[in-house]
Protein backbone atom coordinates (compact mmCIF):
# COMPACT_ATOMS: atom_id res chain seq x y z
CA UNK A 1 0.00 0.00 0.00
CA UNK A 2 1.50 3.45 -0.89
CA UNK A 3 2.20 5.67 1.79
CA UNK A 4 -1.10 7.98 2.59
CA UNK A 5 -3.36 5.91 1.32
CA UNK A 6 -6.33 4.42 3.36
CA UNK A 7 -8.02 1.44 1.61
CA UNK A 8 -11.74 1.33 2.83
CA UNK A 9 -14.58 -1.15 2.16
CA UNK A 10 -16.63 0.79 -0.18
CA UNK A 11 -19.87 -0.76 1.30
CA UNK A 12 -19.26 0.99 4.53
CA UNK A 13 -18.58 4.38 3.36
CA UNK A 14 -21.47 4.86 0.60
CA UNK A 15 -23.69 7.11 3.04
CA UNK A 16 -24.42 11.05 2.63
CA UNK A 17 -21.55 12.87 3.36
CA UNK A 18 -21.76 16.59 5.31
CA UNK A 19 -20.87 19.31 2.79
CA UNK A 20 -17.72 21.59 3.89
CA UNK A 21 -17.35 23.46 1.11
CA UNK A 22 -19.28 26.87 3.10
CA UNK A 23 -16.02 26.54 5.30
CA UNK A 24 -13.68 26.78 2.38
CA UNK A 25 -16.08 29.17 0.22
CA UNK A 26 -13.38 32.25 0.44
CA UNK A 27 -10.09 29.77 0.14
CA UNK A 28 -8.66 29.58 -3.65
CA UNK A 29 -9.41 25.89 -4.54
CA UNK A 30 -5.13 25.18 -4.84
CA UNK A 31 -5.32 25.74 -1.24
CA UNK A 32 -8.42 23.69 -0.61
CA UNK A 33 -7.35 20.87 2.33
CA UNK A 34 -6.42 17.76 0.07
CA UNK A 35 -10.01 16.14 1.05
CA UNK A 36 -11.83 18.95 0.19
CA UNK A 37 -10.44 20.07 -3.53
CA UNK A 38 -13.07 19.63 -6.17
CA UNK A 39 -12.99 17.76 -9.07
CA UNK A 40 -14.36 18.81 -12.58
CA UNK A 41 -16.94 17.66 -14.67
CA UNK A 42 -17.54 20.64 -17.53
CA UNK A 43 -19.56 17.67 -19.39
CA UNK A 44 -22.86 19.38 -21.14
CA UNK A 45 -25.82 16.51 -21.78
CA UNK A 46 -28.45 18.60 -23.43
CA UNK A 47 -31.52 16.68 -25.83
CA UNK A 48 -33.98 19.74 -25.65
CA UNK A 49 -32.29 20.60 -29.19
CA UNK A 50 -31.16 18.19 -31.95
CA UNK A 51 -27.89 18.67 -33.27
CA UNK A 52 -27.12 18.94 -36.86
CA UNK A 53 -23.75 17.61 -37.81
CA UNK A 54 -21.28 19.96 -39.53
CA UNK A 55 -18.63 19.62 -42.04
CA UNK A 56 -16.13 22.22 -42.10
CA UNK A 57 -13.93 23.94 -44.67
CA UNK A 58 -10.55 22.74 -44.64
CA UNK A 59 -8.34 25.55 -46.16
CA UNK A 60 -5.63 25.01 -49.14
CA UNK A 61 -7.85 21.86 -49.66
CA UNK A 62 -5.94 19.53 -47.48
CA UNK A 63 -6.68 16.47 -46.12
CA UNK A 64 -5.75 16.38 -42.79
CA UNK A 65 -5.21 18.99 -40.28
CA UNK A 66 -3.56 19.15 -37.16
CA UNK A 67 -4.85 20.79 -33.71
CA UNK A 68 -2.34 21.80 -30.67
CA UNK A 69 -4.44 21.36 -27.59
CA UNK A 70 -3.60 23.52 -24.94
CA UNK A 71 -4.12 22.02 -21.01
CA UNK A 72 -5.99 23.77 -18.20
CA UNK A 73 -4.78 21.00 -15.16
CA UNK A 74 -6.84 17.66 -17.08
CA UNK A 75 -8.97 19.46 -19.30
CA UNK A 76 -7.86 20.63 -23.31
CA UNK A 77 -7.90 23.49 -24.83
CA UNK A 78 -8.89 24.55 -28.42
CA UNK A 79 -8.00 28.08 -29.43
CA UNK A 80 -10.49 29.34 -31.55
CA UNK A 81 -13.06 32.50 -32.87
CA UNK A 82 -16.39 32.75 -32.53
CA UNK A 83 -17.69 35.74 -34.43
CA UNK A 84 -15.54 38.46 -33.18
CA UNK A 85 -15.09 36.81 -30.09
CA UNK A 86 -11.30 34.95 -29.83
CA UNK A 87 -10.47 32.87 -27.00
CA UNK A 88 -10.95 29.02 -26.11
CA UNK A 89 -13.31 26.19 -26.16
CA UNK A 90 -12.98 23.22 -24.05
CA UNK A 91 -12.86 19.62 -25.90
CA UNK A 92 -15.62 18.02 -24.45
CA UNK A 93 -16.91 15.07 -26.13
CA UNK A 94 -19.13 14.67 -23.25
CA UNK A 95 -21.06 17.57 -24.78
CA UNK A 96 -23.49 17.18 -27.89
CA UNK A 97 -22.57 19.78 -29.74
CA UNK A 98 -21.43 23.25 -29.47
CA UNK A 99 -22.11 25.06 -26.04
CA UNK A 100 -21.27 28.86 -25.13
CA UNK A 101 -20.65 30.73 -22.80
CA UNK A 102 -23.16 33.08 -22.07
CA UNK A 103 -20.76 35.49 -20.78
CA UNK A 104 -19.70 36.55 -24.29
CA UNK A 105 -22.62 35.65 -26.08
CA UNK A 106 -25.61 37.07 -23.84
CA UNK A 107 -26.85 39.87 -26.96
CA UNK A 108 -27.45 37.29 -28.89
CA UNK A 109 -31.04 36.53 -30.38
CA UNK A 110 -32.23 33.27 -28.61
CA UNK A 111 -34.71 31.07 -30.13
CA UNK A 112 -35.90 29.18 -27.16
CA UNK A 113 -34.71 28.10 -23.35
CA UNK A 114 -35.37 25.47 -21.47
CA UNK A 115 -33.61 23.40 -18.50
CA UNK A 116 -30.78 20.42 -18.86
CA UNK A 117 -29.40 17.74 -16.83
CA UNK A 118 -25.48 17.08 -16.32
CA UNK A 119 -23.21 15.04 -13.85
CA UNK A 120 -24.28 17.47 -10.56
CA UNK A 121 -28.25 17.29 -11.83
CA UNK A 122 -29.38 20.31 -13.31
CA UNK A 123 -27.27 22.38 -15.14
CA UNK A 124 -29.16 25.34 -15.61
CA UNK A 125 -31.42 27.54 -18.69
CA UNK A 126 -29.76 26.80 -22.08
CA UNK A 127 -30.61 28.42 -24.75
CA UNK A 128 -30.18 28.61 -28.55
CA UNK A 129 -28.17 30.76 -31.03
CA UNK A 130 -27.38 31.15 -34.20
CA UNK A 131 -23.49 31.53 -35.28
CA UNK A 132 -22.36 33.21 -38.62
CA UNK A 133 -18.67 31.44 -37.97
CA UNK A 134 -16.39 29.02 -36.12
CA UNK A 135 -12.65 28.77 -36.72
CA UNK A 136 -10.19 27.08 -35.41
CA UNK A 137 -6.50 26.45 -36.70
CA UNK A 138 -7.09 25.56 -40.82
CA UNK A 139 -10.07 24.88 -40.20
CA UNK A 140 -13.88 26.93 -40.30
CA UNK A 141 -17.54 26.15 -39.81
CA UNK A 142 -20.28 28.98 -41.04
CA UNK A 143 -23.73 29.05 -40.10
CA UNK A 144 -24.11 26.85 -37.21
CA UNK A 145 -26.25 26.65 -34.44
CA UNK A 146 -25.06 26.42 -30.62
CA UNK A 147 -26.42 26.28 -27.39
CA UNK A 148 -25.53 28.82 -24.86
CA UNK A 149 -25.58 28.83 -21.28
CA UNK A 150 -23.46 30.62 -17.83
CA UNK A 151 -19.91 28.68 -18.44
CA UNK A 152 -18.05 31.43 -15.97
CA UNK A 153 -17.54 29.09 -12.84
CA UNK A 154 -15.56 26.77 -15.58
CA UNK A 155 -13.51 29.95 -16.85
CA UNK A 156 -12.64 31.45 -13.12
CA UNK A 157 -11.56 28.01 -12.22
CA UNK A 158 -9.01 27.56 -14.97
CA UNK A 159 -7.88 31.52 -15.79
CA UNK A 160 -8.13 30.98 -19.13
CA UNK A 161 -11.36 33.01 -21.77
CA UNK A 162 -13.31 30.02 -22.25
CA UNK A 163 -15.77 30.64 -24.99
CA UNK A 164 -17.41 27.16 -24.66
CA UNK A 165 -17.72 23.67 -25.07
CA UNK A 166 -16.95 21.85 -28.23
CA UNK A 167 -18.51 17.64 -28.82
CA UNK A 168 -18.60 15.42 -31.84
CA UNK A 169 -21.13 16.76 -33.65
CA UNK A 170 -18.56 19.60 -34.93
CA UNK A 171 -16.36 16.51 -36.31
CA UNK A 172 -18.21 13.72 -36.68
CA UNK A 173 -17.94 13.57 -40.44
CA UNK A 174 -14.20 13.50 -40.21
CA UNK A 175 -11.72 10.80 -38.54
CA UNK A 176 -10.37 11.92 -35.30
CA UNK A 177 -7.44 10.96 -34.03
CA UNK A 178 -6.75 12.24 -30.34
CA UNK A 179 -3.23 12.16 -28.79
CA UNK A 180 -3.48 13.39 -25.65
CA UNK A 181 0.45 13.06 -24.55
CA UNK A 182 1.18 15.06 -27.42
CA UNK A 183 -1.56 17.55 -26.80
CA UNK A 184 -3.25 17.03 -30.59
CA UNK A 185 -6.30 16.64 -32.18
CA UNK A 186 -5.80 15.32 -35.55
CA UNK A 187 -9.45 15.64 -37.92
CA UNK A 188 -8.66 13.82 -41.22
CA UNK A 189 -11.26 13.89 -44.09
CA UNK A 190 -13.17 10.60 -45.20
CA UNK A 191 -15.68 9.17 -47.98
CA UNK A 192 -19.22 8.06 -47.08
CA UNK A 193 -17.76 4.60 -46.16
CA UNK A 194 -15.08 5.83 -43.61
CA UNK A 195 -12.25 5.63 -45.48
CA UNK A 196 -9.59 8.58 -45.42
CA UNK A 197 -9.75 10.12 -48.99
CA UNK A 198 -6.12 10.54 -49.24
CA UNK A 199 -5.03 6.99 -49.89
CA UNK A 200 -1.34 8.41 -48.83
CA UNK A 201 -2.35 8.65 -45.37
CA UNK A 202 -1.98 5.15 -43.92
CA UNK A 203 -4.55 3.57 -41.63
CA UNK A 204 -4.41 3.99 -38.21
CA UNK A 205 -2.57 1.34 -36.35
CA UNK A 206 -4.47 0.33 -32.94
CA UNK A 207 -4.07 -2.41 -30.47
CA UNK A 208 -7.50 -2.38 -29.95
CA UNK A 209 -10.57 -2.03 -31.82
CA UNK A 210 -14.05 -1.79 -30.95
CA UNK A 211 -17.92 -1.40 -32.39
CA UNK A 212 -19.09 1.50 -29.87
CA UNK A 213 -22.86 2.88 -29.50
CA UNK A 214 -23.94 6.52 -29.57
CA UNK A 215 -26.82 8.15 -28.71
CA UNK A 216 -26.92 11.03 -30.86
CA UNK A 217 -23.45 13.01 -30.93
CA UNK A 218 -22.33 10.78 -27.44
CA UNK A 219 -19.65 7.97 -27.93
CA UNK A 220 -20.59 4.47 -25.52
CA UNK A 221 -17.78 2.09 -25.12
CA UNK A 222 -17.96 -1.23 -23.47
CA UNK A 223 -15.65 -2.59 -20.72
CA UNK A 224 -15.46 -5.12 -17.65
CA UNK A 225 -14.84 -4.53 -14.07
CA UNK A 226 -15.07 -7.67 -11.85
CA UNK A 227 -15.56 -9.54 -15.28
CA UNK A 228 -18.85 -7.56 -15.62
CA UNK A 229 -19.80 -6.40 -18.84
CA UNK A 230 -20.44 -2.25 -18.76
CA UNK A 231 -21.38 0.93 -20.40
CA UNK A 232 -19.21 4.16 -20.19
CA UNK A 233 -19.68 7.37 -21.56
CA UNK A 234 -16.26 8.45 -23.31
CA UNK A 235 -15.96 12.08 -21.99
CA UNK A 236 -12.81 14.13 -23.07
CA UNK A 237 -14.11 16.93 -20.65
CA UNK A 238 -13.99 14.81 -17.33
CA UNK A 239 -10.71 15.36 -14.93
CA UNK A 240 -11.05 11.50 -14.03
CA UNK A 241 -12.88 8.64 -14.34
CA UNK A 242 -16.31 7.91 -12.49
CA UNK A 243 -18.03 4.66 -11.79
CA UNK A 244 -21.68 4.61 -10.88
CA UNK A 245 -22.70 4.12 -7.11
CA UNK A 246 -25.61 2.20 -7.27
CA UNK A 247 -23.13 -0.79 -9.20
CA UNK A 248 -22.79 -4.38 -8.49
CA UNK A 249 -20.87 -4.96 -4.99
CA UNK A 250 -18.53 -6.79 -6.71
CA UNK A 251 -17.36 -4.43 -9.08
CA UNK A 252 -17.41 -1.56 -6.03
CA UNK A 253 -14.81 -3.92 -4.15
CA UNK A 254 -12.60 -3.63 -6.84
CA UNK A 255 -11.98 -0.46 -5.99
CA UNK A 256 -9.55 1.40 -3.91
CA UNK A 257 -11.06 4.43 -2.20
CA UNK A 258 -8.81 7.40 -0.60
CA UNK A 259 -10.68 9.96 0.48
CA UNK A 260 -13.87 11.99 -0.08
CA UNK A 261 -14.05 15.33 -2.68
CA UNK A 262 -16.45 17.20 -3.89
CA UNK A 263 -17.65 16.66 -7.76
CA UNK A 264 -18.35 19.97 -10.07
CA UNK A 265 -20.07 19.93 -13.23
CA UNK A 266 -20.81 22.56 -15.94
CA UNK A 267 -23.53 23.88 -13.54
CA UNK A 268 -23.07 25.74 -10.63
CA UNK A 269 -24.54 22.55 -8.27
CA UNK A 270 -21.72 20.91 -6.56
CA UNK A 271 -21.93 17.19 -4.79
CA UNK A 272 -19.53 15.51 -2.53
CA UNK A 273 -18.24 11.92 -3.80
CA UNK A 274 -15.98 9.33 -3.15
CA UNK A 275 -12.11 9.32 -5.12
CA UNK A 276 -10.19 6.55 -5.24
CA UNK A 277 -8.76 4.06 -8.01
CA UNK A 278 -10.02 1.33 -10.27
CA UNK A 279 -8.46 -1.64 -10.16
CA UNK A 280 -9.76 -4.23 -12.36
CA UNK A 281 -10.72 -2.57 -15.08
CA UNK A 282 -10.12 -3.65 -18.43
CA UNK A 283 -10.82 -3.00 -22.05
CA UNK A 284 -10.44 -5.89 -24.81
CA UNK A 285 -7.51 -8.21 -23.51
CA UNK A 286 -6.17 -4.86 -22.47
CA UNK A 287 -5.94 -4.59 -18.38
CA UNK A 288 -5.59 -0.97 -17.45
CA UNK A 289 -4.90 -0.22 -13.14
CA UNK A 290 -4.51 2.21 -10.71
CA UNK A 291 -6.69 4.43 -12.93
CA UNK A 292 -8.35 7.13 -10.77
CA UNK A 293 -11.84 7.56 -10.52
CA UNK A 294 -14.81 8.81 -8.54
CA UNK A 295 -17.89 6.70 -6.99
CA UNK A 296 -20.92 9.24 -8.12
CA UNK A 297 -24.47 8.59 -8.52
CA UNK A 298 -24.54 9.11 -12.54
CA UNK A 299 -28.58 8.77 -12.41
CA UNK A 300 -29.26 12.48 -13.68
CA UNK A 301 -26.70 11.88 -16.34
CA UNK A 302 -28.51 8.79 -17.74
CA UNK A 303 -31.22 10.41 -17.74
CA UNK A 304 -29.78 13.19 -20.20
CA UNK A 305 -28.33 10.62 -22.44
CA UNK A 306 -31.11 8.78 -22.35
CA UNK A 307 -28.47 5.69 -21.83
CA UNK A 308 -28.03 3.77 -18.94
CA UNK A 309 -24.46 4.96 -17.71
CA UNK A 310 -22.14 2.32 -15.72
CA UNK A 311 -19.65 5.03 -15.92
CA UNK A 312 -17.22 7.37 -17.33
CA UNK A 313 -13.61 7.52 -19.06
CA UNK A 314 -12.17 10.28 -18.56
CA UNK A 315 -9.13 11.72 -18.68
CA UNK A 316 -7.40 9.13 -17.03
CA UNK A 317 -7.88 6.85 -19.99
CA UNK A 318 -7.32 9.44 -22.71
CA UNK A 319 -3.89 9.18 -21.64
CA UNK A 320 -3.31 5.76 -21.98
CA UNK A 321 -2.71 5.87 -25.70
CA UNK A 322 -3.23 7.55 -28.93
CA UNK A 323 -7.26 7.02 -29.86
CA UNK A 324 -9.01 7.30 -33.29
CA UNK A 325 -12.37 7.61 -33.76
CA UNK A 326 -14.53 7.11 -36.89
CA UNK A 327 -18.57 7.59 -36.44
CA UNK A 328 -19.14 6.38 -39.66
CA UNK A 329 -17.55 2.80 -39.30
CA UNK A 330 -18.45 3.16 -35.81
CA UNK A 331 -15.16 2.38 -34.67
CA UNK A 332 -13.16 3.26 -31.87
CA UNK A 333 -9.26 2.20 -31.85
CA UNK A 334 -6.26 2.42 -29.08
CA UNK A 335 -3.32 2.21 -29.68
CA UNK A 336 -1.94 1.59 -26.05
CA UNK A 337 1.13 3.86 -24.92
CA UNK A 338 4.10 1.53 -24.20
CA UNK A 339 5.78 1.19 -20.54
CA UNK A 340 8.93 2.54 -21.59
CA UNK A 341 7.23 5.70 -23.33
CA UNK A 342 5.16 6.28 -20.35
C-alpha cells in the first residue's frame, strides 16, 4: 500500500456525506485541504435541441489537419473565434454539440430556453443561437447553431477566456485521431464509407478495436470490471474517471477508495463523492490499473443521455494511448502507450 493511502470497504462508506465546502467558500481551490479540492466535470448533456452535424472547410484543400491542444490541469484546450469573439473552447466530447458561454454571447437573439441535466443534476437555462462562424486552426464552420448557457464558474476556475464547449457533432464527419500526450487533435477527411480520402495517409494502427454505441453526438464504449460487462460514456471533458454508485458490490470492491471530494459539473450545483482508483478494469484483452476515478451517482446523467451509464472515461484513460475515432464505421481504436514511453 502506498504511503497515505487508506483502503476502505466501499460498502461501509457509501452514506451522505456533510458538505464543507461553506467553510472553504473564500479559500482559492489550490489551497483547498487535500479532502476537500473539487474535481471537474464541464460535461454538457443537453436533448432539448437536436444537433445537426457539420462539415467544415478545410483551407488550401488539405486532407488532414492538425490541432495543438492547450491544457488547463486535465482538461484541453482549443484556441479558436467565434464571431468576433477569440479565445478558447474546451474539448468536451461529453457535450453534444457546441455550447457557449453566455458570458460573451448574452446579446445574442435566442430562439428558445429550457432546463438540462449534467453530472451534478441540473445544469441550468440553455438556450439557442445562431453563429455566422467558427474557426479554429485551418479549419472553419459557417452558419451553425449552438447552445448557450453561464460557463463562468468553468472559466474562473481555470484563468483561461473560455468561450465554450466543443462535442462530436462539430467533427463527426471526419476521422479523429486524439493524442493526448502530445496535446493534438488530428481531424482527417473521409468518404461516405469511412475511409480517409487521401489513400497516402496510412490507416491507423491500434491495439484495440471496438464497435461502440452513440446516442446522438455521445460515444458508448464497453468494458469489464469484476468480469462484468459495462457501459461508459467516453468524456474528453472529465478530470477522471467515475463509476456509478448504485453498481454491483462486486465491481465496487474492486476499488480502492482514498478519500472523499467534492464533484463539479458545468452547472453551478456541486456534490460531494468518493475518489479513489479502479483496479480491475479492463478494455479488450487490455488490463488498465490504478486508474483514478470517482464513486458518483450518474442517475441524472442517464437520464440526459437517455443511456443507462455504468460510468465514465475520462481523462485518465485518454492518456493511456493515442485514440481514433470514426462515427461512420463506428469504430473506436487504441493504440496503447508503451511502458517505456510512459
Amino acid at each position: 500500500m502506498k504511503p497515505g493511502r487508506i483502503k476502505y470497504n466501499i460498502l461501509n462508506i457509501l452514506f451522505p456525506v456533510c458538505a464543507f465546502m461553506l467553510t472553504c467558500s473564500f479559500v482559492h481551490p489550490d489551497q483547498v485541504p487535500f479532502i476537500y479540492r473539487p474535481v471537474y466535470f464541464p460535461i454538457y448533456p443537453y436533448s432539448t435541441y437536436q444537433s445537426t452535424n457539420y462539415s467544415p472547410d478545410f483551407s488550401l484543400s488539405s486532407d488532414s489537419v492538425v490541432i495543438p491542444l492547450k491544457r488547463a490541469g486535465r482538461l484541453f484546450l482549443i484556441e479558436a473565434k467565434v464571431d468576433d469573439q477569440i479565445g478558447n473552447l474546451v474539448f468536451d466530447t461529453g457535450a453534444n454539440g457546441l455550447v457557449l458561454n453566455s458570458t460573451y454571447f448574452r446579446n445574442y437573439l435566442k430562439s428558445g430556453e429550457a432546463v438540462s441535466n449534467g453530472i451534478t443534476g441540473s445544469v441550468g437555462v440553455v438556450g439557442q443561437i445562431s453563429i455566422g462562424k467558427l474557426e479554429f486552426s485551418e479549419i472553419a464552420y459557417k452558419n451553425i447553431k449552438a447552445d448557450v448557457t453561464d460557463l463562468g464558474h468553468i472559466e474562473n476556475r481555470r484563468g483561461f477566456k473560455i468561450l465554450g464547449l466543443l462535442g462530436f457533432s462539430m467533427m463527426r464527419n471526419l476521422e479523429i485521431v486524439i493524442d493526448a500526450r502530445n496535446n493534438e487533435l488530428v481531424l482527417i477527411r473521409i468518404d461516405k464509407d469511412g475511409k480517409r480520402k487521401n489513400k497516402a495517409n496510412s490507416e491507423f494502427k491500434a491495439s484495440y478495436f471496438q464497435k461502440f454505441e452513440t446516442n446522438s453526438n455521445i460515444l458508448f464504449l464497453k468494458g469489464k470490471i469484476a468480469g462484468k460487462n459495462l457501459n461508459f460514456c467516453f468524456d474528453t471533458g472529465a478530470e477522471t474517471n467515475a463509476i456509478s454508485s448504485d453498481s454491483n458490490k462486486n465491481i465496487l470492491n474492486t476499488l480502492t477508495i482514498t478519500r472523499r471530494s467534492t464533484l463539479k459539473g458545468a452547472g453551478s450545483a456541486r456534490s460531494e463523492v468518493l475518489f479513489g482508483h479502479m483496479n480491475d478494469f479492463s478494455i479488450g484483452e487490455r488490463h488498465i490499473s490504478e486508474m483514478e476515478t470517482i464513486v458518483s451517482n450518474l442517475d441524472a446523467l442517464s437520464e440526459a443521455y437517455n443511456t443507462k451509464i455504468n460510468g465514465i472515461l475520462g481523462y485518465n484513460f485518454l492518456v493511456q494511448g493515442t485514440i481514433c475515432i470514426n462515427f461512420v464505421k463506428k469504430q473506436f481504436g487504441i493504440r496503447f502507450t508503451k511502458k517505456e514511453e510512459k
